[in-house]
Protein backbone atom coordinates (compact mmCIF):
# COMPACT_ATOMS: atom_id res chain seq x y z
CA UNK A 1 -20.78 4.24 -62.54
CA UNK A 2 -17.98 5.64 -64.94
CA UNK A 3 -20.54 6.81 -67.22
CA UNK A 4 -21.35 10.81 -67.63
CA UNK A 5 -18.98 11.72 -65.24
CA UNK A 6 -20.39 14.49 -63.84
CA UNK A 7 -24.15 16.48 -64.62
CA UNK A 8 -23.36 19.27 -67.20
CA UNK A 9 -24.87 21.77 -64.62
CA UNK A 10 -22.60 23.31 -61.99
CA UNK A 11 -20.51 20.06 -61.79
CA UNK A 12 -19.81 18.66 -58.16
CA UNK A 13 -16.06 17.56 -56.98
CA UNK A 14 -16.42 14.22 -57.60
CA UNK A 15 -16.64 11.70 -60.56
CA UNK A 16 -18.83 8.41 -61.38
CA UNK A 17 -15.29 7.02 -61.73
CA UNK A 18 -15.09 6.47 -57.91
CA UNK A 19 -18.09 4.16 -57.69
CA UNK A 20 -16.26 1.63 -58.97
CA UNK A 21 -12.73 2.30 -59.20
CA UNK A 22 -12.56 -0.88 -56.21
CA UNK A 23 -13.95 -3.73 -59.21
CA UNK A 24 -11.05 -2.95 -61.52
CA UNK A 25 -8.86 -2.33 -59.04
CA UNK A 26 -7.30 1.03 -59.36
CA UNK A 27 -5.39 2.60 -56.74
CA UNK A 28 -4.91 6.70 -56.99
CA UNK A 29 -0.98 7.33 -56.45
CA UNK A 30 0.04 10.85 -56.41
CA UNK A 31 2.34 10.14 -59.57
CA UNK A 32 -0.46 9.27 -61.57
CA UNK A 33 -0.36 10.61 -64.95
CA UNK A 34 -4.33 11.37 -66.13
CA UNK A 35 -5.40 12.67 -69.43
CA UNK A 36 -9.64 13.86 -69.41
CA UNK A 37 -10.71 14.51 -72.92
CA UNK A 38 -14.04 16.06 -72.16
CA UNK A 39 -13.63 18.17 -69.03
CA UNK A 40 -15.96 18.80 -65.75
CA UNK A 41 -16.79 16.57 -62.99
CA UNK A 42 -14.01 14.39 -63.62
CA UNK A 43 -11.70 17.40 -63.46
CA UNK A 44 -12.35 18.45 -60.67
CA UNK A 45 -12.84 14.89 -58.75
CA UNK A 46 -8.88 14.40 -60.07
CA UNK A 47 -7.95 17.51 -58.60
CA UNK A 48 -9.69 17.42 -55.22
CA UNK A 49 -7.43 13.64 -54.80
CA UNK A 50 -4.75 16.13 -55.41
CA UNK A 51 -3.30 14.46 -58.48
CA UNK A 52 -2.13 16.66 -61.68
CA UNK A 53 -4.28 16.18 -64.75
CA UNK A 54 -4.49 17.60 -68.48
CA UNK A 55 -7.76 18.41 -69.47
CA UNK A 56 -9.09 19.55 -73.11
CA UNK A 57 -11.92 21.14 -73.86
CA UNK A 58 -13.90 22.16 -77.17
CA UNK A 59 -16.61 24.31 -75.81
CA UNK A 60 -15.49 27.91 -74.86
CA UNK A 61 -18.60 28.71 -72.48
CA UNK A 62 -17.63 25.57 -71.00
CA UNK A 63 -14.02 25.87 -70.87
CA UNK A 64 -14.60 29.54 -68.94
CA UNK A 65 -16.97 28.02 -66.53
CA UNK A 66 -14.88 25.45 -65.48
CA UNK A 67 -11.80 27.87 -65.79
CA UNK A 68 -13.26 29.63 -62.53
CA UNK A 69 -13.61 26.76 -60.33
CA UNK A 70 -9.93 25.30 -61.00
CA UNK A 71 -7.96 28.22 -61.26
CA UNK A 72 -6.62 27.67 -57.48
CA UNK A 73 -5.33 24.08 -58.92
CA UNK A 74 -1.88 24.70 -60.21
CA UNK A 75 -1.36 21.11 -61.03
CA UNK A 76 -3.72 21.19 -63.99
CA UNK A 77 -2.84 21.89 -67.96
CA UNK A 78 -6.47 22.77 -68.67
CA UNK A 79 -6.85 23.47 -72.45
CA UNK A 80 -9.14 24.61 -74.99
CA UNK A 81 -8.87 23.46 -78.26
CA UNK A 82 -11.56 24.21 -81.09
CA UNK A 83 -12.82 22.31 -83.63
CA UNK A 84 -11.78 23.47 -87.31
CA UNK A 85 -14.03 24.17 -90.39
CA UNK A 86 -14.47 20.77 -92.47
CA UNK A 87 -15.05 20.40 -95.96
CA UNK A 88 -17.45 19.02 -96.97
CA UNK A 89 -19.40 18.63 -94.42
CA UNK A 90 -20.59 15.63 -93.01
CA UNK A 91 -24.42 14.17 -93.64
CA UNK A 92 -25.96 13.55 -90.07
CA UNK A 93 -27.10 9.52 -91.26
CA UNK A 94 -23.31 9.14 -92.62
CA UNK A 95 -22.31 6.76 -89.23
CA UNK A 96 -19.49 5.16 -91.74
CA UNK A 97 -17.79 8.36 -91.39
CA UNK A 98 -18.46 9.06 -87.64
CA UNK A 99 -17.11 5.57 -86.63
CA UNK A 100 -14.11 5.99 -88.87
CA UNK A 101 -11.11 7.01 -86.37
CA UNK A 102 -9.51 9.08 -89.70
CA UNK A 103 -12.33 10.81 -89.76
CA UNK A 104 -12.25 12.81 -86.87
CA UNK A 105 -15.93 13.48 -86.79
CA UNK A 106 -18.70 14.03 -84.00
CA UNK A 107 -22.13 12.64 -84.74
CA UNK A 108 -23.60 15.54 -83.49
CA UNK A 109 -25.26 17.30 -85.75
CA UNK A 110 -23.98 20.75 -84.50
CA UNK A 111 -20.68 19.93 -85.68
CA UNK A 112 -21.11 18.35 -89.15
CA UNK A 113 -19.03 20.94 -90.62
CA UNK A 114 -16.54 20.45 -88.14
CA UNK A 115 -13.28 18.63 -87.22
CA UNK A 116 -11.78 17.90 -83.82
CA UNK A 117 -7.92 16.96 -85.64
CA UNK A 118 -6.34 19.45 -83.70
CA UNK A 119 -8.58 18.43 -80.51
CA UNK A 120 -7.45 14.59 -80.92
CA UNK A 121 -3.94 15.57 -81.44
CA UNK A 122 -3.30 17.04 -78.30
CA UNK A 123 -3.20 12.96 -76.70
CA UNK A 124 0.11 12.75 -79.73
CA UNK A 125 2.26 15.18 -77.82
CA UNK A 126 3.04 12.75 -75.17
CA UNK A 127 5.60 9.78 -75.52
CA UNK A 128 4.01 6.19 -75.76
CA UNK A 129 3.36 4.09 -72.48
CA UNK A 130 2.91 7.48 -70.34
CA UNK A 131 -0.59 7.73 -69.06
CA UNK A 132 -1.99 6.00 -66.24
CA UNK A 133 -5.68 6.15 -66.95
CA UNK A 134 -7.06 8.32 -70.11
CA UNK A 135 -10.97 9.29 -70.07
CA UNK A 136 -12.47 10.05 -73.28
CA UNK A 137 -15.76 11.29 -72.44
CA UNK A 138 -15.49 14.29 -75.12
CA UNK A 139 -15.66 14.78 -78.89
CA UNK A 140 -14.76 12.45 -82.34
CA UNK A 141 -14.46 9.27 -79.69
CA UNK A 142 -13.15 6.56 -82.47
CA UNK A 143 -10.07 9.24 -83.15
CA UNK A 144 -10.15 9.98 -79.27
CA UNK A 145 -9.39 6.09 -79.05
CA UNK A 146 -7.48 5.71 -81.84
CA UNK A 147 -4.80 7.84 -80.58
CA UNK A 148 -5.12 7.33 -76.96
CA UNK A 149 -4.27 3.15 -76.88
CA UNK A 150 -0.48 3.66 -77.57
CA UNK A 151 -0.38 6.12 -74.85
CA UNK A 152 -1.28 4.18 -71.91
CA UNK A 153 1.11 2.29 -69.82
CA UNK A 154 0.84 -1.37 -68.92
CA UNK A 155 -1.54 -1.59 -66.11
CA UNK A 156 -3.27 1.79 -67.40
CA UNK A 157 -6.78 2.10 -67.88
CA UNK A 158 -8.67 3.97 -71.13
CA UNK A 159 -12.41 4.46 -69.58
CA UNK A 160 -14.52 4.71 -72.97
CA UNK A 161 -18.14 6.52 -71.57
CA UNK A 162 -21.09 5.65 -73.52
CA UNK A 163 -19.52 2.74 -74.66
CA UNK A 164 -22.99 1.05 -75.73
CA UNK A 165 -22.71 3.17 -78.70
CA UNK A 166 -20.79 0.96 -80.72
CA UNK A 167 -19.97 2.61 -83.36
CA UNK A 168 -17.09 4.28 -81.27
CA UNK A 169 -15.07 0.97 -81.24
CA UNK A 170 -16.20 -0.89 -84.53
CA UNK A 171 -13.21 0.17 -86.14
CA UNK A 172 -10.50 0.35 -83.53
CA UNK A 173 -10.99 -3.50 -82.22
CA UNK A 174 -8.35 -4.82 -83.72
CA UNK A 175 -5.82 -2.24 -81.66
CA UNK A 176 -7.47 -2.98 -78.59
CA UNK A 177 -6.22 -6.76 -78.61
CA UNK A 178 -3.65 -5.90 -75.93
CA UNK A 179 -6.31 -4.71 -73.21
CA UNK A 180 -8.74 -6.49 -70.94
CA UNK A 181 -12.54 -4.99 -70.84
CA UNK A 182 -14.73 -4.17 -68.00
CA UNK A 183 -18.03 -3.21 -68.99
CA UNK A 184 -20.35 -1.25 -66.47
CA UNK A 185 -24.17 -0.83 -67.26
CA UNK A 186 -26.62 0.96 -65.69
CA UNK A 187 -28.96 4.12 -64.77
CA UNK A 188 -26.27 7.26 -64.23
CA UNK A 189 -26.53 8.86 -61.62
CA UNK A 190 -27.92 11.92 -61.71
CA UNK A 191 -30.18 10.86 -64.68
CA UNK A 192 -32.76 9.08 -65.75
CA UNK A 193 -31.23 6.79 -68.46
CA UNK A 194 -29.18 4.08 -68.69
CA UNK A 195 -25.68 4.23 -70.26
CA UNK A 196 -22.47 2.22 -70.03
CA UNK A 197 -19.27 2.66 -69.63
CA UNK A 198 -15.82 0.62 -70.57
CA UNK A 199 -12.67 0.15 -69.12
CA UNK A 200 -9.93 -0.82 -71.53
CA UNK A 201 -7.22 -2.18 -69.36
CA UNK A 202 -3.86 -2.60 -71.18
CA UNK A 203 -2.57 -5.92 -70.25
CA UNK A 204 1.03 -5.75 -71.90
């Protein structure tokens, strides 16, 4: 499934995504225009089809390990973008302010006194309508969502991971009324828990 893309441990060259790319009916063209917030498996799946991707990052340990294994890909804008000091910080029970898109929070508790702004605002320095398919399997998903539905094209997909969590859309529904859903359930593979995973389809 869509879900985890990838196991955070020496990632393989493929992606969950291509179990079931066939039920929504997505065809890879070589023109595709991918955005993967939350890099890895995914990453590297994209560039192995040999199709250009951006890629951001928050984790520096992460960012260098994955560095290595796509530095021979010159058709990726890999970047690594930190999270800033927040004040105050957040309270690890305050979910009002983790689902709030404005916000620009992450729920984990390592990061309470952080915020991903900058890391979100990468997705506004492309026009509207331009992606094909944006993944947001990374930090501060509401705000990840928030700013990623004007930038997909008719026809594009948004793949949401963890969707089951559902705090990460509460407050966005209303700005996904222009998109079809596709919800895929099930135990990831790779681990032993269950997890699901949306695609937002953009219907006009």
């Amino acid at each position: 499934m869509f879900s985890d893309f990838f196991r955070r441990a020496t990632p393989p060259a493929r992606s969950r995504f291509n179990y079931h790319k066939k039920y929504i009916g997505y065809q890879f063209s070589k023109n595709d225009r991918i955005l993967d917030i939350g890099s890895g498996g995914s990453t590297l799946f994209w560039l192995k089809q040999g199709l250009s991707c951006i890629s951001i990052e928050h984790d520096p340990s992460w960012y260098r390990a994955i560095k290595d294994k796509v530095a021979i890909y010159p058709q990726l804008d890999y970047r690594l973008v930190l999270p800033e000091p927040n004040q105050p910080p957040l309270q690890f029970n305050d979910e009002q302010r983790f689902s709030d898109p404005d916000c620009y929070a992450s729920a984990d508790k390592n990061f309470l006194d952080q915020t991903f702004h900058q890391y979100v605002s990468q997705i506004d320095e492309f026009p509207d309508l331009y992606f094909d398919l944006i993944v947001v399997d990374g930090r501060a998903r509401p705000s990840c969502m928030k700013h990623s539905i004007p930038k997909v094209k008719v026809g594009g997909i948004i793949l949401l991971d963890n969707s089951e969590r559902s705090y990460y859309t509460e407050k966005i529904s209303p700005l996904l009324n222009n998109f079809a859903e596709q919800k895929f359930f099930g135990i990831t593979p790779g681990n032993r828990y269950f997890a699901q995973t949306t695609a937002f389809i953009r219907t006009k």
